[in-house]
PDB file of N, CA and C in Angstrom:
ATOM      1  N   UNK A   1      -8.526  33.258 -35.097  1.00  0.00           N
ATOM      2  CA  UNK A   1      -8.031  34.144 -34.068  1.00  0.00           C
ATOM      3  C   UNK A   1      -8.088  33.397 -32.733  1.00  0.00           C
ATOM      4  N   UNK A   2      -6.888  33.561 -31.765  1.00  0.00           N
ATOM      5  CA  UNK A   2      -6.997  33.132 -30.622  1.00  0.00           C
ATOM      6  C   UNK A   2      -7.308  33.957 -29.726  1.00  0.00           C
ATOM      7  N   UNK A   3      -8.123  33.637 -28.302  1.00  0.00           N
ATOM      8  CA  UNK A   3      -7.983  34.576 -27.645  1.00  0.00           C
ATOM      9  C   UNK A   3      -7.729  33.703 -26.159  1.00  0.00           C
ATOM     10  N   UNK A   4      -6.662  34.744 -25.760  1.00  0.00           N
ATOM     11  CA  UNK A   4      -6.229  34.310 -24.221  1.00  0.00           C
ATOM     12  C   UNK A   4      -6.475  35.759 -23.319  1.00  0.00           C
ATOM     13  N   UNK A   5      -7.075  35.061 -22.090  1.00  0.00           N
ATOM     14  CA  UNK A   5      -7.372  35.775 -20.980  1.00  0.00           C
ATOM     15  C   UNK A   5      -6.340  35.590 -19.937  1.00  0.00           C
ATOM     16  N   UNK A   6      -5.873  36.590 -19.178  1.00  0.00           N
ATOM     17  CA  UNK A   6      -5.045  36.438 -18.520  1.00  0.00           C
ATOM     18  C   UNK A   6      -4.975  37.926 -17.684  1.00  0.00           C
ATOM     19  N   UNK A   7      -4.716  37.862 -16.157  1.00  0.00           N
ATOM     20  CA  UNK A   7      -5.349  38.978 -15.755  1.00  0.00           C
ATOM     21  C   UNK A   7      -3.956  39.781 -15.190  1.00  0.00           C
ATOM     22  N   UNK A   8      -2.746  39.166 -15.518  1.00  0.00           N
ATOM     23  CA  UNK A   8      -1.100  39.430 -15.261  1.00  0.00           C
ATOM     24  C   UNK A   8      -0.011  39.206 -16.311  1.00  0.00           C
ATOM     25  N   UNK A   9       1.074  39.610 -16.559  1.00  0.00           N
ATOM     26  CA  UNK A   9       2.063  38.797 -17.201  1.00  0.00           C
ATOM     27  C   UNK A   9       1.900  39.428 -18.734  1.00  0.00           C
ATOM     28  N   UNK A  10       0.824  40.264 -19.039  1.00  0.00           N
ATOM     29  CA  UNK A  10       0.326  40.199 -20.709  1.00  0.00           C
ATOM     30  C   UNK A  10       1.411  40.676 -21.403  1.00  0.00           C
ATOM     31  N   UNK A  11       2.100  41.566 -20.868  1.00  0.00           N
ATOM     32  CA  UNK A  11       3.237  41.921 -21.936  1.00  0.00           C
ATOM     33  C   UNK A  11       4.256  41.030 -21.931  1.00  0.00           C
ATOM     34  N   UNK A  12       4.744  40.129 -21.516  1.00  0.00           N
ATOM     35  CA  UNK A  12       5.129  38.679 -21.875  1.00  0.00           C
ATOM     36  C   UNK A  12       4.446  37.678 -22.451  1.00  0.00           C
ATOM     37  N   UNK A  13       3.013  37.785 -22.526  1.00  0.00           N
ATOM     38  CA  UNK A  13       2.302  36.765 -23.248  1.00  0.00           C
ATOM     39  C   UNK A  13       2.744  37.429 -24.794  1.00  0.00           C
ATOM     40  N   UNK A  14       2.220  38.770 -25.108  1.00  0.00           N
ATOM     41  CA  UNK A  14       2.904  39.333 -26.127  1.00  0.00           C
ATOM     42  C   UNK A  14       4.094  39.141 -26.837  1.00  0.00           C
ATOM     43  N   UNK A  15       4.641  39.149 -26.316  1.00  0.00           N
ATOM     44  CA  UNK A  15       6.037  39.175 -26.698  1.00  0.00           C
ATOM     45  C   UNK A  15       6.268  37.561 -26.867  1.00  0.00           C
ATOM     46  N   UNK A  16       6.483  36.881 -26.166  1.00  0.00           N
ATOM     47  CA  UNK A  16       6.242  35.161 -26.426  1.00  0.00           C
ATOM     48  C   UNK A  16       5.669  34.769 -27.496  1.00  0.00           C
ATOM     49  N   UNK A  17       4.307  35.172 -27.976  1.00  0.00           N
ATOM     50  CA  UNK A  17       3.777  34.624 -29.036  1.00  0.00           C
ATOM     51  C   UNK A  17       3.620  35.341 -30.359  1.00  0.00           C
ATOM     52  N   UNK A  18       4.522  36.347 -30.011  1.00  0.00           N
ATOM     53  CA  UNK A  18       4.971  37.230 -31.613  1.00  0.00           C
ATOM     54  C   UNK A  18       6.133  36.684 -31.717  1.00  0.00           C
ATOM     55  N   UNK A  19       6.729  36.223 -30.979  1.00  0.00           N
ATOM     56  CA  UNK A  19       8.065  35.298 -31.957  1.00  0.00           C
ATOM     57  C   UNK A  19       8.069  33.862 -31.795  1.00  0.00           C
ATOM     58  N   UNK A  20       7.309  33.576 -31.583  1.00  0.00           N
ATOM     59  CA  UNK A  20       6.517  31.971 -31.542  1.00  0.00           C
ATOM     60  C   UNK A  20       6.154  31.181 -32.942  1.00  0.00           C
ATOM     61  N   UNK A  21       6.996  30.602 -33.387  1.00  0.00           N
ATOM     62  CA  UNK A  21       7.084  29.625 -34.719  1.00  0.00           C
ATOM     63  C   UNK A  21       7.097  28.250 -34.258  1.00  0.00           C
ATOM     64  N   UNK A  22       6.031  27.686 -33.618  1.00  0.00           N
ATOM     65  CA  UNK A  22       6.100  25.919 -33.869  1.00  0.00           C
ATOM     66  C   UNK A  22       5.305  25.498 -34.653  1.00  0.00           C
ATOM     67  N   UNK A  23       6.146  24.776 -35.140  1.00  0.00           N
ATOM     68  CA  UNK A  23       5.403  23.503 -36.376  1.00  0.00           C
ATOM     69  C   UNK A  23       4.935  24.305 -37.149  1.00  0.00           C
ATOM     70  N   UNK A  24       5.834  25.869 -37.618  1.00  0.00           N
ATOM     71  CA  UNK A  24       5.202  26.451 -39.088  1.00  0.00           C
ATOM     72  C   UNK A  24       3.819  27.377 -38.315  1.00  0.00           C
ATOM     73  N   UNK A  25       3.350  27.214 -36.809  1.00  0.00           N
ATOM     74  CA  UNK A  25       1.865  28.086 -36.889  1.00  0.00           C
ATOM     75  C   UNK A  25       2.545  29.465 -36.222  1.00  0.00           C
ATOM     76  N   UNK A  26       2.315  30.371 -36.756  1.00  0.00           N
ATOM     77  CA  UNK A  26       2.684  31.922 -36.177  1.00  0.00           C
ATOM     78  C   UNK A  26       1.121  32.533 -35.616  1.00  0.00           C
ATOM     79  N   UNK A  27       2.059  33.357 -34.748  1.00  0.00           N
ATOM     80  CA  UNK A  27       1.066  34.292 -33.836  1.00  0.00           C
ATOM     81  C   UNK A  27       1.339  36.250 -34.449  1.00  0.00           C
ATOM     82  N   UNK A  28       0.221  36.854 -34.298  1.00  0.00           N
ATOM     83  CA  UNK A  28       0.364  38.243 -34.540  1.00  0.00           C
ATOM     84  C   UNK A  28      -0.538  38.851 -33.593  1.00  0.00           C
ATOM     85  N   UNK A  29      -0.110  39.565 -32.618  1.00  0.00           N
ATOM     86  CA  UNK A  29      -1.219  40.430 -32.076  1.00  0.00           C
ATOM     87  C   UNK A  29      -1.961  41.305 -32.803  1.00  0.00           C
ATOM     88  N   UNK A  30      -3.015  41.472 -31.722  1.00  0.00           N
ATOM     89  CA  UNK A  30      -4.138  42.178 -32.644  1.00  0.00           C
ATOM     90  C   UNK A  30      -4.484  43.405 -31.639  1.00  0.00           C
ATOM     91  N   UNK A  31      -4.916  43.307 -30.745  1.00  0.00           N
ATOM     92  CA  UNK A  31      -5.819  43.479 -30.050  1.00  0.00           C
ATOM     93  C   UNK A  31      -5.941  43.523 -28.176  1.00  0.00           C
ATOM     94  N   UNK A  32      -6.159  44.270 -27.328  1.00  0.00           N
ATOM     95  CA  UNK A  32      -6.472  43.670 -25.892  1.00  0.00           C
ATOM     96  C   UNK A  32      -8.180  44.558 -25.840  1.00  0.00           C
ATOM     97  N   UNK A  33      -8.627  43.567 -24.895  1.00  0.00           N
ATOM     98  CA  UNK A  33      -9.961  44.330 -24.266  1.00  0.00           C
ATOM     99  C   UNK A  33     -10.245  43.576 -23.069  1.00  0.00           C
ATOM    100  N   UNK A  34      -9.671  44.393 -22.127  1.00  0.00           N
ATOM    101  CA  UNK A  34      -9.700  44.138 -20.722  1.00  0.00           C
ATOM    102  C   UNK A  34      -8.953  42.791 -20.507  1.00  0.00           C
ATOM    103  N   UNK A  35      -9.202  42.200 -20.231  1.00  0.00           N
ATOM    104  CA  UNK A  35      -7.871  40.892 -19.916  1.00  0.00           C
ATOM    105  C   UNK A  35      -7.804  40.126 -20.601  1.00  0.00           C
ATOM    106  N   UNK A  36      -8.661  40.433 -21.601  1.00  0.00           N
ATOM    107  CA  UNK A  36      -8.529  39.098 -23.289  1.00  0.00           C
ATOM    108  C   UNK A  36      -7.183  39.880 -24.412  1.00  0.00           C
ATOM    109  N   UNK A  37      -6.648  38.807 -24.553  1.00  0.00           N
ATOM    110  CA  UNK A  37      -5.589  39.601 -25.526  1.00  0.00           C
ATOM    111  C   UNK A  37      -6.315  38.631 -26.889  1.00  0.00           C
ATOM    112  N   UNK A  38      -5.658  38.896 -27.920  1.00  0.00           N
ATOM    113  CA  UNK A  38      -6.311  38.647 -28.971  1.00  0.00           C
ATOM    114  C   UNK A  38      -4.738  38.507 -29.907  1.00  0.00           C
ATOM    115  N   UNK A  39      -4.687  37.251 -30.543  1.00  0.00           N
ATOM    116  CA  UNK A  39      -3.971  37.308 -32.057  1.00  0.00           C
ATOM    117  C   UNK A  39      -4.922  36.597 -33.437  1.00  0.00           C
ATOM    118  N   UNK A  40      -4.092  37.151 -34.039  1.00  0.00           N
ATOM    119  CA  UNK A  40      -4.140  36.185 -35.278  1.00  0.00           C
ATOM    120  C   UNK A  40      -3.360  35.402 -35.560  1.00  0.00           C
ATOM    121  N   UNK A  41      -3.618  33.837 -36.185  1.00  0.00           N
ATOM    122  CA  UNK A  41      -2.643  32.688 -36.436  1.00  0.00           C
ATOM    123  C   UNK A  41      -2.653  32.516 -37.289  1.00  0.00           C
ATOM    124  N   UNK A  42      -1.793  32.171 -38.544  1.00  0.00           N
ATOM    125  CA  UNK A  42      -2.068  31.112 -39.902  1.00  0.00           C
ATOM    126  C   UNK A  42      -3.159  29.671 -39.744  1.00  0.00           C
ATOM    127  N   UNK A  43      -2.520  29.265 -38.567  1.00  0.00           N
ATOM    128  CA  UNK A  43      -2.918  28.120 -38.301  1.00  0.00           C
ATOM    129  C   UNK A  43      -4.135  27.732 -38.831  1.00  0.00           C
ATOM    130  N   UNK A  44      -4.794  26.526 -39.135  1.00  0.00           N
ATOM    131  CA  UNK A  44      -5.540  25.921 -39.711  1.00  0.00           C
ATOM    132  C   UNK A  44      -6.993  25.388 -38.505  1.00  0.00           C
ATOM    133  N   UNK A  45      -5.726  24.902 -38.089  1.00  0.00           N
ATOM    134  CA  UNK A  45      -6.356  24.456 -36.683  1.00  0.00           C
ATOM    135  C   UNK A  45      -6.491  25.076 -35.262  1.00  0.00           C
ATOM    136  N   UNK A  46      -7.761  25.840 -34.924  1.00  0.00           N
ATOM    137  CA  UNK A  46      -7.720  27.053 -33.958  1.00  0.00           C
ATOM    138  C   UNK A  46      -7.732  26.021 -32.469  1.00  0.00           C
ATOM    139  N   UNK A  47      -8.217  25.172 -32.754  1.00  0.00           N
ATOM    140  CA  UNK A  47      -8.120  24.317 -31.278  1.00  0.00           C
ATOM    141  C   UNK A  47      -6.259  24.051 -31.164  1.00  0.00           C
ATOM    142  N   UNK A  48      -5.711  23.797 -32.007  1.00  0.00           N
ATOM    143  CA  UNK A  48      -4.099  22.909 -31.820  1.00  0.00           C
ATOM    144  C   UNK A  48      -3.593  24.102 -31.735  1.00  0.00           C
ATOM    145  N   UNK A  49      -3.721  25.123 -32.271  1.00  0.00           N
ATOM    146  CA  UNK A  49      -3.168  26.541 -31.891  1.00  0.00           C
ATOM    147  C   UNK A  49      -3.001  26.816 -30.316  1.00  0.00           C
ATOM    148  N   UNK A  50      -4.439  27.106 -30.149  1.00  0.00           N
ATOM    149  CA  UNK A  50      -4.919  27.466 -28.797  1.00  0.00           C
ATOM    150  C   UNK A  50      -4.408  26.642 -27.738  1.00  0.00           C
ATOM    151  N   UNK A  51      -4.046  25.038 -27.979  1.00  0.00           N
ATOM    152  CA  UNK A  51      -3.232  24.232 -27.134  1.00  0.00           C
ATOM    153  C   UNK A  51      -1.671  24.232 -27.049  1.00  0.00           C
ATOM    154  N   UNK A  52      -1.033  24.794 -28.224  1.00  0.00           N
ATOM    155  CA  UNK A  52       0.539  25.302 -28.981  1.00  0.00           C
ATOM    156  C   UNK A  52       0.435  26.679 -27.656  1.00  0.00           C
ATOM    157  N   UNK A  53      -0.375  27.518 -27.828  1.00  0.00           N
ATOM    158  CA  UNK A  53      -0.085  28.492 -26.855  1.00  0.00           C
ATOM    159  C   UNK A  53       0.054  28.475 -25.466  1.00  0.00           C
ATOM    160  N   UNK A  54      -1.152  26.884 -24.699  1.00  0.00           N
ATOM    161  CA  UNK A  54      -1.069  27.081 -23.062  1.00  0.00           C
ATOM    162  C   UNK A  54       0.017  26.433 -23.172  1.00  0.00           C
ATOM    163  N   UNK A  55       1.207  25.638 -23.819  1.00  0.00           N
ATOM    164  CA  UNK A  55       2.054  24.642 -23.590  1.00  0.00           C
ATOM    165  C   UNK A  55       3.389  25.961 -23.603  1.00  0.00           C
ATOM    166  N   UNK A  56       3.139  26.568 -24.842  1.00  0.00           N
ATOM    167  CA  UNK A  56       4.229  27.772 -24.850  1.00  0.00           C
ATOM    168  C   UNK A  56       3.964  28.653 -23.236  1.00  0.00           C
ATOM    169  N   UNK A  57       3.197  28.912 -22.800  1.00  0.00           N
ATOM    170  CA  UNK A  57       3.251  29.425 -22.022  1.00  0.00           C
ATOM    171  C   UNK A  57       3.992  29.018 -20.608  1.00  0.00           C
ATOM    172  N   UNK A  58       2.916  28.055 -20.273  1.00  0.00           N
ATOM    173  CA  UNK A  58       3.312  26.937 -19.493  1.00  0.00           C
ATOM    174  C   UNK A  58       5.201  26.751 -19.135  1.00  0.00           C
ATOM    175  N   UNK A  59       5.531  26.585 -20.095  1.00  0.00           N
ATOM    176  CA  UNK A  59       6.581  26.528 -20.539  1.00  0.00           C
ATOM    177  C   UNK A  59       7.826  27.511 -19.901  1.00  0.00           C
ATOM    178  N   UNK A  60       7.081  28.739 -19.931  1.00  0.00           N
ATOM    179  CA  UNK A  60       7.885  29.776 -19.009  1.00  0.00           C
ATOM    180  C   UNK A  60       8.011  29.559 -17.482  1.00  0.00           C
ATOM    181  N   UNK A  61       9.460  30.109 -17.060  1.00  0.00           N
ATOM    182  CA  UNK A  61       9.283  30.172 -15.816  1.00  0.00           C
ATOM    183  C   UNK A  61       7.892  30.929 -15.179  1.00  0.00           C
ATOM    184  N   UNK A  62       7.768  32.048 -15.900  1.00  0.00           N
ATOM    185  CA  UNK A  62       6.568  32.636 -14.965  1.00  0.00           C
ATOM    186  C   UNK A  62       5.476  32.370 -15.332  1.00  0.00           C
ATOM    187  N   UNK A  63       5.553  31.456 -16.517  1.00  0.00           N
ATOM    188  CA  UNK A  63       3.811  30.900 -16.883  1.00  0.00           C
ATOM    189  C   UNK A  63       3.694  30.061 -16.716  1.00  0.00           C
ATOM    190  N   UNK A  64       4.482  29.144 -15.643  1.00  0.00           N
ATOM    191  CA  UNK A  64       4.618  27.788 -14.779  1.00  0.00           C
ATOM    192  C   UNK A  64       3.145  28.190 -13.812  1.00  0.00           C
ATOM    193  N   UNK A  65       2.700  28.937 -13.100  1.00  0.00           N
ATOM    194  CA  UNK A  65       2.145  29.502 -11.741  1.00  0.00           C
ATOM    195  C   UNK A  65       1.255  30.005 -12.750  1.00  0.00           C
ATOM    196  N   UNK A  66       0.996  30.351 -13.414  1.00  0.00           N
ATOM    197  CA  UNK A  66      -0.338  31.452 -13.963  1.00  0.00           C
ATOM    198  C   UNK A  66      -1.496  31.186 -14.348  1.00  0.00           C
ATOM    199  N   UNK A  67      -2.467  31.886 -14.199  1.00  0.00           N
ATOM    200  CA  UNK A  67      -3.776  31.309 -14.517  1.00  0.00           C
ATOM    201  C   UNK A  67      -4.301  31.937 -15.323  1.00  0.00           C
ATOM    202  N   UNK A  68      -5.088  31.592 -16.954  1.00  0.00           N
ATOM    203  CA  UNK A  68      -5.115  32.021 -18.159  1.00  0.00           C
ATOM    204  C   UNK A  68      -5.542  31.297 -18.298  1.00  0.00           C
ATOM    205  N   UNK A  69      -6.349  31.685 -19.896  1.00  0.00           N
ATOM    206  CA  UNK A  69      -6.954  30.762 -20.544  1.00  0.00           C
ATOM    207  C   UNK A  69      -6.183  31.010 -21.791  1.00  0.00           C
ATOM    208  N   UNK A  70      -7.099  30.028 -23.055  1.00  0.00           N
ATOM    209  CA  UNK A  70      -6.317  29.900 -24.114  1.00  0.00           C
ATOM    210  C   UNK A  70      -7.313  29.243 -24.957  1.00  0.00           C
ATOM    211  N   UNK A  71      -8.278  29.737 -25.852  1.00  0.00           N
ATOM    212  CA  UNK A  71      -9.262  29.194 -26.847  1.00  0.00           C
ATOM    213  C   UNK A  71      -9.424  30.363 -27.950  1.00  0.00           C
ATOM    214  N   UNK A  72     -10.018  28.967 -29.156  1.00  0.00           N
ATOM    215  CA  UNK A  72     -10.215  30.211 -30.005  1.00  0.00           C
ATOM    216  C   UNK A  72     -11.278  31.440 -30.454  1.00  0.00           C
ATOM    217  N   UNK A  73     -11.395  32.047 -30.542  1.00  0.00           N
ATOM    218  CA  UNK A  73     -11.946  33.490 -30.239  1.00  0.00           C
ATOM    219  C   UNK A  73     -13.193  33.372 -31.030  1.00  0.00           C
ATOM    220  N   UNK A  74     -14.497  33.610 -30.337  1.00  0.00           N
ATOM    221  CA  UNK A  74     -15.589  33.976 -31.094  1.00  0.00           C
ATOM    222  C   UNK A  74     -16.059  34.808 -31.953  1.00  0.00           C
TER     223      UNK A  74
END
């Protein structure tokens, strides 16, 4: 499970990483509690995930400027 914090923008983080297919790793939401959003990944690898997501983000015009995190979930 990943979890990203982010204290703006979440219903675009949502939406971004429910149709987010690179390199075969998918995202599913799960979950918010207070500014942590929460998915589940196939992925194998929760660190390369968690780095697949700040780059997807990043990536957006409006997740150019944003401040978030992006690790995998305890």
């Amino acid at each position: 499970m990943i979890e990203i914090s982010a204290a703006v923008h979440q219903d675009k983080i949502i939406e971004l990483l429910n149709n987010c297919n690179e390199d075969g790793i998918q995202f599913s939401y799960k979950e918010k509690k207070g500014i942590n959003l929460y998915f589940e990944t196939n992925a194998e690898d929760l660190e390369k995930a968690a780095k697949l997501v700040k780059t997807a983000i990043k990536n957006q015009p409006w997740g150019s400027v944003l401040y978030f995190r992006s690790a995998p979930a305890k």
